[in-house]
Protein backbone atom coordinates (compact mmCIF):
# COMPACT_ATOMS: atom_id res chain seq x y z
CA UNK A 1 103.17 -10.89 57.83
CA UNK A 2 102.07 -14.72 58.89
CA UNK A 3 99.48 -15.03 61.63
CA UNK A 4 98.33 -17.96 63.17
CA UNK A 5 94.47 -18.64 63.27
CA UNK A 6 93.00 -20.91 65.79
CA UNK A 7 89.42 -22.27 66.85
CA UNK A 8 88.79 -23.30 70.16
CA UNK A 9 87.22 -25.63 71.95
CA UNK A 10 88.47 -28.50 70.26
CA UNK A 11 89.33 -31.48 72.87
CA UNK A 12 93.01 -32.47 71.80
CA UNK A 13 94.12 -36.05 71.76
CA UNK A 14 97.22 -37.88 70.76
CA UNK A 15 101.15 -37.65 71.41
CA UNK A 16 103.82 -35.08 70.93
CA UNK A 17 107.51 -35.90 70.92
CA UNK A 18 109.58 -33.31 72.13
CA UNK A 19 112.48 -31.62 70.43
CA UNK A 20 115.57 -30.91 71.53
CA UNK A 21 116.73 -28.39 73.60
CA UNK A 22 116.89 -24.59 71.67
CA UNK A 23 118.18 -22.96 75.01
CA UNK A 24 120.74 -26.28 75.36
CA UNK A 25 121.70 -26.46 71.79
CA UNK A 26 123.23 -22.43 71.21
CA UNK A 27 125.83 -22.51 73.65
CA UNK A 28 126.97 -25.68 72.56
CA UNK A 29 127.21 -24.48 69.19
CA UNK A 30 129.52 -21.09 70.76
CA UNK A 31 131.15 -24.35 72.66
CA UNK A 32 132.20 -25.53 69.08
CA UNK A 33 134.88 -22.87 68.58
CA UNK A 34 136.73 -24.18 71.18
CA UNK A 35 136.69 -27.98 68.96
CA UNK A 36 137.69 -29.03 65.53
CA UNK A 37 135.02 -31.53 64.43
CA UNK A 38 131.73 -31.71 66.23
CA UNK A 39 128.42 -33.63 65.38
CA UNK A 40 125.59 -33.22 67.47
CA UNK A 41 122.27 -34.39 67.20
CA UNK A 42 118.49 -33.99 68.30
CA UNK A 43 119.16 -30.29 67.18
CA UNK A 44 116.11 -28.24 67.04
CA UNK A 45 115.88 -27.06 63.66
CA UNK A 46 114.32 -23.44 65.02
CA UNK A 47 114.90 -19.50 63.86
CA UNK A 48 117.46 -19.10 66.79
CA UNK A 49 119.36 -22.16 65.76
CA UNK A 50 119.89 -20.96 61.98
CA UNK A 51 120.81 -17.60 63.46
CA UNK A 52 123.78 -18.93 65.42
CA UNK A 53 124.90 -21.01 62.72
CA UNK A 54 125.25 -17.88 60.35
CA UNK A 55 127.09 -16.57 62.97
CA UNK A 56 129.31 -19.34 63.39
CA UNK A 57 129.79 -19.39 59.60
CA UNK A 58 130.75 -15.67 59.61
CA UNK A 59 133.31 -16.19 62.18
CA UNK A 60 134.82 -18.67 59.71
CA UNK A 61 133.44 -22.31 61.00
CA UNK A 62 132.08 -25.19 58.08
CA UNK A 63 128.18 -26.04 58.81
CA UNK A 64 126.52 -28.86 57.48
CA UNK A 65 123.06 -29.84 58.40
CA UNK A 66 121.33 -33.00 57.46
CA UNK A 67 117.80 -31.65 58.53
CA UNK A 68 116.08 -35.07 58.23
CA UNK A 69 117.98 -36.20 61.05
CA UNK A 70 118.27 -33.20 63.12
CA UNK A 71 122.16 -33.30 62.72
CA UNK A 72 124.33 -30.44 62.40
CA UNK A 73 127.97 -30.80 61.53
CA UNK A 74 130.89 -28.00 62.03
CA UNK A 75 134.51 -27.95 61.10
CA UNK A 76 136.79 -25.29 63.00
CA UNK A 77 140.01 -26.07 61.23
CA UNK A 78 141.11 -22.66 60.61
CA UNK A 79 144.44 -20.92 62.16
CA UNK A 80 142.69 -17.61 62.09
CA UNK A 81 139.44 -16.53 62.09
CA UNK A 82 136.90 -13.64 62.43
CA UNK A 83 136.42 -12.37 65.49
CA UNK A 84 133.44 -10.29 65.29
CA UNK A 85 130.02 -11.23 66.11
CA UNK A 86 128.42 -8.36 63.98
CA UNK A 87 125.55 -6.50 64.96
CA UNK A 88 123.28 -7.62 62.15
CA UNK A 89 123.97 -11.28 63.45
CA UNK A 90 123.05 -10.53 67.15
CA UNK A 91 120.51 -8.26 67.54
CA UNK A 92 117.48 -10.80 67.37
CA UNK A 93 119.05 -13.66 69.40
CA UNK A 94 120.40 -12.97 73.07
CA UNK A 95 122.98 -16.52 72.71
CA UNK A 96 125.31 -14.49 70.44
CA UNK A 97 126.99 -12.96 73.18
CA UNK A 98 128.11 -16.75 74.15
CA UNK A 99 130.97 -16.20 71.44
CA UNK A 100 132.67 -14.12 73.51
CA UNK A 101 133.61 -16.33 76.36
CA UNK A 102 135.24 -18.88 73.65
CA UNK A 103 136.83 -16.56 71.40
CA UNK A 104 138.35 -14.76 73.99
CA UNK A 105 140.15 -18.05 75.50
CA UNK A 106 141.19 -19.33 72.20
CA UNK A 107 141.80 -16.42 70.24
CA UNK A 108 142.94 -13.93 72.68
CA UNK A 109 140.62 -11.12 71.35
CA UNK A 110 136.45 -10.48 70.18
CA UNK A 111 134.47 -8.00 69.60
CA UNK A 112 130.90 -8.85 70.03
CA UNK A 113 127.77 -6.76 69.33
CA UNK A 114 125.70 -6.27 72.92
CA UNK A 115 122.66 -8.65 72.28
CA UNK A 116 118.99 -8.43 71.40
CA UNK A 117 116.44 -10.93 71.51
CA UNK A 118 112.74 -10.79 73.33
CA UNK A 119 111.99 -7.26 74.95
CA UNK A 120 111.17 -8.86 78.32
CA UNK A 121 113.96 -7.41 80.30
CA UNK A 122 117.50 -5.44 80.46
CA UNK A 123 119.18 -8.68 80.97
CA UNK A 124 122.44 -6.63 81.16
CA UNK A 125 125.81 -8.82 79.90
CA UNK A 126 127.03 -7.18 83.10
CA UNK A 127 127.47 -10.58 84.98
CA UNK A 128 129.51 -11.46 82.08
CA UNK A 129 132.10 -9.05 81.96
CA UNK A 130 132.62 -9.38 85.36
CA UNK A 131 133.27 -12.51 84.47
CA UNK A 132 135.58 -12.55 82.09
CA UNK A 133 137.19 -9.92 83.55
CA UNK A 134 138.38 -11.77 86.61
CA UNK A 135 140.00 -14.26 84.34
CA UNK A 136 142.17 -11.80 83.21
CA UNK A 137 140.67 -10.03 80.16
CA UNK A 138 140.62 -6.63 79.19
CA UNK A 139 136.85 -4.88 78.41
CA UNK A 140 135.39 -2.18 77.19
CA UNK A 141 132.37 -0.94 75.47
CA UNK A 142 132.43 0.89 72.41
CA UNK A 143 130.15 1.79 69.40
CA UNK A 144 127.33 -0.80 70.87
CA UNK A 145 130.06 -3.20 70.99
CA UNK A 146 132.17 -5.48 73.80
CA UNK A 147 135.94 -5.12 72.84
CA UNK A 148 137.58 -7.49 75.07
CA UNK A 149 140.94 -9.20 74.52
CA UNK A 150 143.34 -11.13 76.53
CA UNK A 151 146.84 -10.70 74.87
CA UNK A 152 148.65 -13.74 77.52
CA UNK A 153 145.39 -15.65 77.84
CA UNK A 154 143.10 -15.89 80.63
CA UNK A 155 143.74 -17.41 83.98
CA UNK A 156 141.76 -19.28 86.01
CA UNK A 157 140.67 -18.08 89.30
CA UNK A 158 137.62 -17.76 91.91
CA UNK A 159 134.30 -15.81 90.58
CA UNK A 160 131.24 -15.51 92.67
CA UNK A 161 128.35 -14.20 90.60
CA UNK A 162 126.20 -11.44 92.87
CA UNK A 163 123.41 -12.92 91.42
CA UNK A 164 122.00 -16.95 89.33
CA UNK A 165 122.43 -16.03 85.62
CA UNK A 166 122.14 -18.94 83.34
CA UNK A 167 124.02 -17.18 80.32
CA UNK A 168 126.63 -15.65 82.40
CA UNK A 169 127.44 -19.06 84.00
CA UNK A 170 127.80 -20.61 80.16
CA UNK A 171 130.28 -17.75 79.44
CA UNK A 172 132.46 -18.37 82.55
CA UNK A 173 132.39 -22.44 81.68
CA UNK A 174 133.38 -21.46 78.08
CA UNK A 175 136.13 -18.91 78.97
CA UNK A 176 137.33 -20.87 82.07
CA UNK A 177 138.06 -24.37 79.92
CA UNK A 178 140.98 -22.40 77.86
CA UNK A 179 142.54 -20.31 81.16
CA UNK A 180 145.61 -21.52 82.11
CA UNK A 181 145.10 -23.26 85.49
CA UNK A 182 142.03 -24.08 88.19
CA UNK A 183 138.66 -21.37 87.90
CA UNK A 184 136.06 -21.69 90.40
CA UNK A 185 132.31 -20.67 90.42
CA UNK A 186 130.07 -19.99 92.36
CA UNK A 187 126.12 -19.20 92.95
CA UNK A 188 126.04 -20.47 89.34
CA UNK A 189 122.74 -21.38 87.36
CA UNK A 190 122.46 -25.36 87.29
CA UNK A 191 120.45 -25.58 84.79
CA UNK A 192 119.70 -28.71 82.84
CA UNK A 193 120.66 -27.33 79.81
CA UNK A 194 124.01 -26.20 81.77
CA UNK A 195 124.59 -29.32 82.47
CA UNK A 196 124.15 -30.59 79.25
CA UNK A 197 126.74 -28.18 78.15
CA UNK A 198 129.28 -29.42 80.60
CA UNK A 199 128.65 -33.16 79.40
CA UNK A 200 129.61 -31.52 75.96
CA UNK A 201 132.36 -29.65 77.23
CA UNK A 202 133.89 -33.26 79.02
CA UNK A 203 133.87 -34.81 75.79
CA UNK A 204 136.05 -32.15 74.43
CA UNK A 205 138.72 -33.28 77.38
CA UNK A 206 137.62 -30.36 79.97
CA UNK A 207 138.07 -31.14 83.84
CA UNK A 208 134.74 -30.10 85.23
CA UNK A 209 133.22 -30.87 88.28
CA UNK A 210 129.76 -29.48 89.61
CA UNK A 211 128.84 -29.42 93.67
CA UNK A 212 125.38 -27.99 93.90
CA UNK A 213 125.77 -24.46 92.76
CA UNK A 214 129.66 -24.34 92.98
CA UNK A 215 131.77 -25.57 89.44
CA UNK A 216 135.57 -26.11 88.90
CA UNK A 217 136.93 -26.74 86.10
CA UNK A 218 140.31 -26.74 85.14
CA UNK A 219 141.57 -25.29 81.73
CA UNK A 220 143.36 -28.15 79.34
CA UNK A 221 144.45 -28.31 75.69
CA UNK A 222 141.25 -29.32 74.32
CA UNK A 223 140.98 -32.67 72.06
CA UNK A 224 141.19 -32.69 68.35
CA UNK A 225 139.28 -35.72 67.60
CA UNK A 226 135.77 -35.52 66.34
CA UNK A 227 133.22 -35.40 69.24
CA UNK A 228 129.57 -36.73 69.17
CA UNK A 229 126.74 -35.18 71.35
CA UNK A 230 122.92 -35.73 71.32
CA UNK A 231 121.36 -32.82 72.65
CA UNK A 232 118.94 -32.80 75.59
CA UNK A 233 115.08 -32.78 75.39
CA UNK A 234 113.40 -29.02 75.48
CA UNK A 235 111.74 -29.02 78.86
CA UNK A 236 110.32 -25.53 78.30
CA UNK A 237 108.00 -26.85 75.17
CA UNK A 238 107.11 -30.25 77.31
CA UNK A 239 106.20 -28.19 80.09
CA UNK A 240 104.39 -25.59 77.16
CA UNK A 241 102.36 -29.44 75.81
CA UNK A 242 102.03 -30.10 79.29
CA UNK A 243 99.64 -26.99 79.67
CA UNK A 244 97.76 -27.50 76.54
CA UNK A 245 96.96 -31.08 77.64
CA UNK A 246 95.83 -29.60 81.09
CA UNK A 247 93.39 -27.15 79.47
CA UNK A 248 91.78 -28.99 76.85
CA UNK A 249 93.48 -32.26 76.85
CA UNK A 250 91.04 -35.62 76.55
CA UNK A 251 94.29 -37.56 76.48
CA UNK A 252 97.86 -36.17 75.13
CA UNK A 253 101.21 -38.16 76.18
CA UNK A 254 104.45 -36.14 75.84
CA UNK A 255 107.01 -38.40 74.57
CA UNK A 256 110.86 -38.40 74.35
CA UNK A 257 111.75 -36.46 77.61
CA UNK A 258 113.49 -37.02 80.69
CA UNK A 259 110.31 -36.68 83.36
CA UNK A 260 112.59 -36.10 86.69
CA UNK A 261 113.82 -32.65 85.17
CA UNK A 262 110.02 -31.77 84.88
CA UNK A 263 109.48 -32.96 88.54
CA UNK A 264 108.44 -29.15 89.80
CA UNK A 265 106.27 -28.78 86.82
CA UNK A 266 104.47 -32.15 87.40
CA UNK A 267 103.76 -31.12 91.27
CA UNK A 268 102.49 -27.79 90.43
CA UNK A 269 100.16 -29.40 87.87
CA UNK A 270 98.86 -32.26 89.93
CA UNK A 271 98.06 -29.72 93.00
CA UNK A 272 96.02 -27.44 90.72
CA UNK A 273 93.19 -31.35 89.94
CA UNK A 274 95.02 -31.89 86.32
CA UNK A 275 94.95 -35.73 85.83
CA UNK A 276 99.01 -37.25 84.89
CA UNK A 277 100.34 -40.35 84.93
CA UNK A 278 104.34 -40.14 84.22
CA UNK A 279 107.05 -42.91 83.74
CA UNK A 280 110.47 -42.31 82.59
CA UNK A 281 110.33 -40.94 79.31
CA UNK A 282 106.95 -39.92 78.73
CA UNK A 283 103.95 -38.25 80.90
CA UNK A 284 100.17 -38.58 79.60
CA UNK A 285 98.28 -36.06 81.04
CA UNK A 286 94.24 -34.65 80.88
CA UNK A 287 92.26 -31.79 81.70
CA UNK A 288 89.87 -31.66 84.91
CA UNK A 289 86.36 -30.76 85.23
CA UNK A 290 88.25 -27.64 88.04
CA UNK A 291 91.28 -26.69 88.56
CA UNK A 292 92.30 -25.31 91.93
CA UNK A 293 93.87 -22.02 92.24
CA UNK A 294 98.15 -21.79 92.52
CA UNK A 295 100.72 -19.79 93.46
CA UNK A 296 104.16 -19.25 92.25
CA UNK A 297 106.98 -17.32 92.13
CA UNK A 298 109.47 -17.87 89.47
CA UNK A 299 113.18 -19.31 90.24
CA UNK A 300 116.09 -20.44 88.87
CA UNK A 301 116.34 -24.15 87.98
CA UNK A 302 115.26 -26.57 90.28
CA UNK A 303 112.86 -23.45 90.80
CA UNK A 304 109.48 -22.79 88.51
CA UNK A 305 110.37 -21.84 85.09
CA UNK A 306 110.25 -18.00 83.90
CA UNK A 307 109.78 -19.32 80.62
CA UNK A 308 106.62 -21.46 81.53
CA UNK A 309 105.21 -18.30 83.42
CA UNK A 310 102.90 -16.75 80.68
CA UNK A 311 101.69 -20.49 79.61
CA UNK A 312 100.50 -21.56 83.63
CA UNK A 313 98.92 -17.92 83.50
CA UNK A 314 96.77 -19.09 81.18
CA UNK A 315 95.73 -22.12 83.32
CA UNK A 316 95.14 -20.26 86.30
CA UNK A 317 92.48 -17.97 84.15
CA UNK A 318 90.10 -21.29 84.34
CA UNK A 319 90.95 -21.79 88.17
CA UNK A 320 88.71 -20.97 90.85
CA UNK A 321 89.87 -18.16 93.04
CA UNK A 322 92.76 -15.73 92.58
CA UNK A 323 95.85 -17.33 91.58
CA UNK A 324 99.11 -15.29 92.26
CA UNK A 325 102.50 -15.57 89.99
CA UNK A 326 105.27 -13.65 91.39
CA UNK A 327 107.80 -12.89 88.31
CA UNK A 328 111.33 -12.65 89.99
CA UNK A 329 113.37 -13.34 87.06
CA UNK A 330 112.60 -11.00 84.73
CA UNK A 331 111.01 -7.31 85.56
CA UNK A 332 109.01 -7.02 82.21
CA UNK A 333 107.41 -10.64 81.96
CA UNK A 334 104.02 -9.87 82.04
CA UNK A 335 103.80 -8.39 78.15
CA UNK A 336 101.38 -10.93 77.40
CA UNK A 337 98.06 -9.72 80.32
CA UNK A 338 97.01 -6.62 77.96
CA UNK A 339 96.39 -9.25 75.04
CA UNK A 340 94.91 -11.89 77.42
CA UNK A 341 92.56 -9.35 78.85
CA UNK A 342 91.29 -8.39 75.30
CA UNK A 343 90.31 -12.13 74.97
CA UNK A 344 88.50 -11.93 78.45
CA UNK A 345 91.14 -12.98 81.06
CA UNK A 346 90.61 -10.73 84.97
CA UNK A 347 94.23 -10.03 85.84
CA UNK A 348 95.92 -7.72 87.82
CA UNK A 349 99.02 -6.44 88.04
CA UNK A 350 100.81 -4.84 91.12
CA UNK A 351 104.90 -4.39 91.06
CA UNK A 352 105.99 -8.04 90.13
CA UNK A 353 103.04 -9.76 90.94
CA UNK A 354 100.36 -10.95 88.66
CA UNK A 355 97.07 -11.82 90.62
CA UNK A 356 94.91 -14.39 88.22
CA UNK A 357 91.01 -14.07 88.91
CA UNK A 358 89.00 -17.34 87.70
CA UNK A 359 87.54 -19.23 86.36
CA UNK A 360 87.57 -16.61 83.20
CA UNK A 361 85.45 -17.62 79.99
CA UNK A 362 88.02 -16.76 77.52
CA UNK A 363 86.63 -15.28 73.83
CA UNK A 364 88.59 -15.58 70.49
CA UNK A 365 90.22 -12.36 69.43
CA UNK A 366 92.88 -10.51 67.29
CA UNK A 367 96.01 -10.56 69.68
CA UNK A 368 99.56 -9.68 69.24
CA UNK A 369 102.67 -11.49 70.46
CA UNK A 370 105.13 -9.77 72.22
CA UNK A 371 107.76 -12.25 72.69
CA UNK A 372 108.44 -16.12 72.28
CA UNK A 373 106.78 -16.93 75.23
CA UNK A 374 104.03 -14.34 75.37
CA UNK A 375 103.33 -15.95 71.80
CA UNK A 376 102.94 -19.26 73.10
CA UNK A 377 100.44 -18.31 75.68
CA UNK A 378 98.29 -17.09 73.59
CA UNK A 379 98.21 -20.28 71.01
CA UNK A 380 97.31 -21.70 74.50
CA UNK A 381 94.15 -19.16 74.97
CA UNK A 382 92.94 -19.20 71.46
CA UNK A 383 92.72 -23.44 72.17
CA UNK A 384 90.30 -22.77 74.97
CA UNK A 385 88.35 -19.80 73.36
CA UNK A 386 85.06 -19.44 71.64
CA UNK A 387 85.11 -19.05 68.39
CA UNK A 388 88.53 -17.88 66.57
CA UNK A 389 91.72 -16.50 67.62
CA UNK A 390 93.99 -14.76 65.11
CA UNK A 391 97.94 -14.20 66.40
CA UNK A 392 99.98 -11.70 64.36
CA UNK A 393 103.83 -11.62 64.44
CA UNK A 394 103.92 -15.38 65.16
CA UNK A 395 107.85 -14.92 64.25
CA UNK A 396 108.39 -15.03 67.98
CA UNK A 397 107.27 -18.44 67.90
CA UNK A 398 109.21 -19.48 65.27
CA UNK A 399 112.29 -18.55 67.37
CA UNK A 400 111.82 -21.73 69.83
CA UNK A 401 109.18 -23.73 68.64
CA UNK A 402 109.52 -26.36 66.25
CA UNK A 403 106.26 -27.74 64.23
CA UNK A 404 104.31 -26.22 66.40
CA UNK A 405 101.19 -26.13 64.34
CA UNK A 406 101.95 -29.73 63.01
CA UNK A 407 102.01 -31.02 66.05
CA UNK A 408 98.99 -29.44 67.84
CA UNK A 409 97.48 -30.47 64.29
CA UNK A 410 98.02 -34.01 65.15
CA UNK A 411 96.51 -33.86 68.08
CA UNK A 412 93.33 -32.46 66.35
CA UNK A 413 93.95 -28.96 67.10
CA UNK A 414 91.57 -26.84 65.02
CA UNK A 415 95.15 -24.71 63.84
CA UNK A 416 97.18 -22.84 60.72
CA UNK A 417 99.25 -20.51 59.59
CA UNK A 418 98.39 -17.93 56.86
């Protein structure tokens, strides 16, 4: 088993260019079924990523990828194809359900394994269903699988989702493109990676038009031609840089972003003392001599990231005064406080609320990631720690983070993998 061994203290300089998006790039790749030819770009090259594509490749689709450009190419020129998104295929990634939504409006019929992925939740496929289910398909559940087939094809109509789910919303934009006629949602996720989809989705010849949380789209024959698509910048590992450069940062620019998605992330930073400078594409950030406490409750998109949640925790342990994170995404985020207590962290938890106590002088120890982002937040500790850190099953990281050591090593992060 790899772990990941880290000393601390190290004062990290330099600049990191981000990836692309991991969380934009799957359900563009589910999007492909519904093309012929696609080429997209800026792919993140991560264990998630190569798990979709051997899904993709078991439904029946070509994949080429030229990895020293971050390219990935896929054919769909086949009349028929699998419809089966096995279980073997979908029980460490989550995105695998985002077949369904496409297979069902082009093929009339899938049977998709329910989904795995990181243990931080239920995350029920409920909103789903109830998705595709108002468009006109027939579901059940059987075996650990969704059987769900639409022998006429779907239709569009009006959804209203009871509550913001981003990968519900990227199964209703999939299905809804192939229904005959106009579907309308509602209280949908508008997330930048969402939106990045729907850019996608346009260039295929969709009608799509967003109005704050409300999309229409209206289904079309979808085009034939070859399509072209760079993918969007990963604002979850610029935000995860951002962090590390706040901690222990003499000087580290992100590069290669798009800083107005990050706005809420920025704010939050520069009202806890941390020292950034941002232009367009890039942000160069440094650590203070303090940082002042926070709180936060975690939101949908334009809202603060769940995903970022364990990685500001680890700020706030080196704030003065109690720092509060309300989790109101997900019900079993906070995975990661028994492993940052063991290196020294005061938190408490009461229902969904994490209460930080700091400034917290953290200590190097054994730890154990629970789940991508868990993982993450403790790289994060073991930068700021005395003496060294060792991380066992860093294959959560590998999931959604791409050269993570090389590029914390290039910053002169004392890091690596054995």
């Amino acid at each position: 088993m790899k772990k990941l061994l880290i000393k601390g203290k190290k004062e990290l300089i330099g600049a990191i260019s981000i990836s692309g998006s991991k969380n934009a790039t799957l359900p563009i790749l589910a999007a492909s079924l519904l093309s012929n030819k696609v080429s997209l770009s800026n792919v993140p090259l991560v264990k998630d990523i190569y798990t979709m594509l051997e899904l993709l490749k078991f439904i029946g689709l070509k994949i080429k990828i030229k990895n020293s450009k971050r390219i990935i190419e896929i054919v769909n020129n086949k009349e028929k194809i699998n419809t089966l998104a096995p279980y073997r295929l979908v029980k460490t990634m989550r995105a695998g359900v985002l077949v369904l939504g496409p297979l069902v409006t082009k093929y009339k019929k899938a049977k998709i394994s329910l989904p795995g992925g990181c243990a931080i939740g239920t995350r029920p496929v409920d909103l789903h269903l109830f998705a595709l289910k108002k468009l006109g398909a027939k579901i059940k559940i059987k075996d650990g699988y969704i059987l769900a087939e639409a022998k006429k094809g779907l239709r569009g109509t009006k959804i209203k989702f009871p509550s913001i789910s981003v990968g519900a919303t990227e199964n209703a934009l999939l299905a809804a493109c192939g229904a005959k006629g106009k579907t309308v949602l509602s209280n949908c996720a508008i997330e930048p990676e969402i939106l990045d989809l729907i850019s996608f989705l346009k260039k295929l010849g969709s009608s799509i038009n967003v109005f704050g949380r409300k999309i229409e789209i209206v289904g079309k024959n979808l085009t034939k031609k070859k399509i072209n698509h760079n993918i969007i910048f990963d604002r979850i590992e610029a935000g995860t840089y951002l962090i590390a450069g706040a901690l222990i940062g003499k000087k580290i620019t992100i590069k290669k972003i798009e800083t107005k998605i990050l706005n809420t992330e920025i704010k939050i930073l520069k009202k806890m003392g941390i020292n950034i400078r941002a232009s367009k594409n890039s942000i160069s950030i440094s650590s203070a001599t303090s940082f002042k406490k926070s709180n936060i409750i975690t939101k949908p998109y334009p809202g603060f990231p769940t995903d970022l949640q364990a990685q500001l925790m680890v700020l706030m342990t080196q704030a003065k005064g109690v720092s509060i994170i309300k989790e109101d995404i997900f019900e079993n985020r906070f995975m990661h406080v028994p492993e940052l207590r063991r290196m020294g962290a005061k938190i408490e938890i009461k229902n969904k609320t994490a209460y930080i106590f700091g400034p917290r002088k953290l200590n190097g120890a054994e730890v154990m990631a629970t789940d991508l982002r868990a993982s993450v937040s403790l790289v994060l500790a073991g930068l700021i720690a005395d003496k060294r850190t060792v991380i066992n099953r860093i294959y959560h990281l590998d999931r959604g983070y791409e050269y993570l050591e090389k590029k914390l090593k290039n910053c002169k992060a004392k890091i690596k993998r054995i």
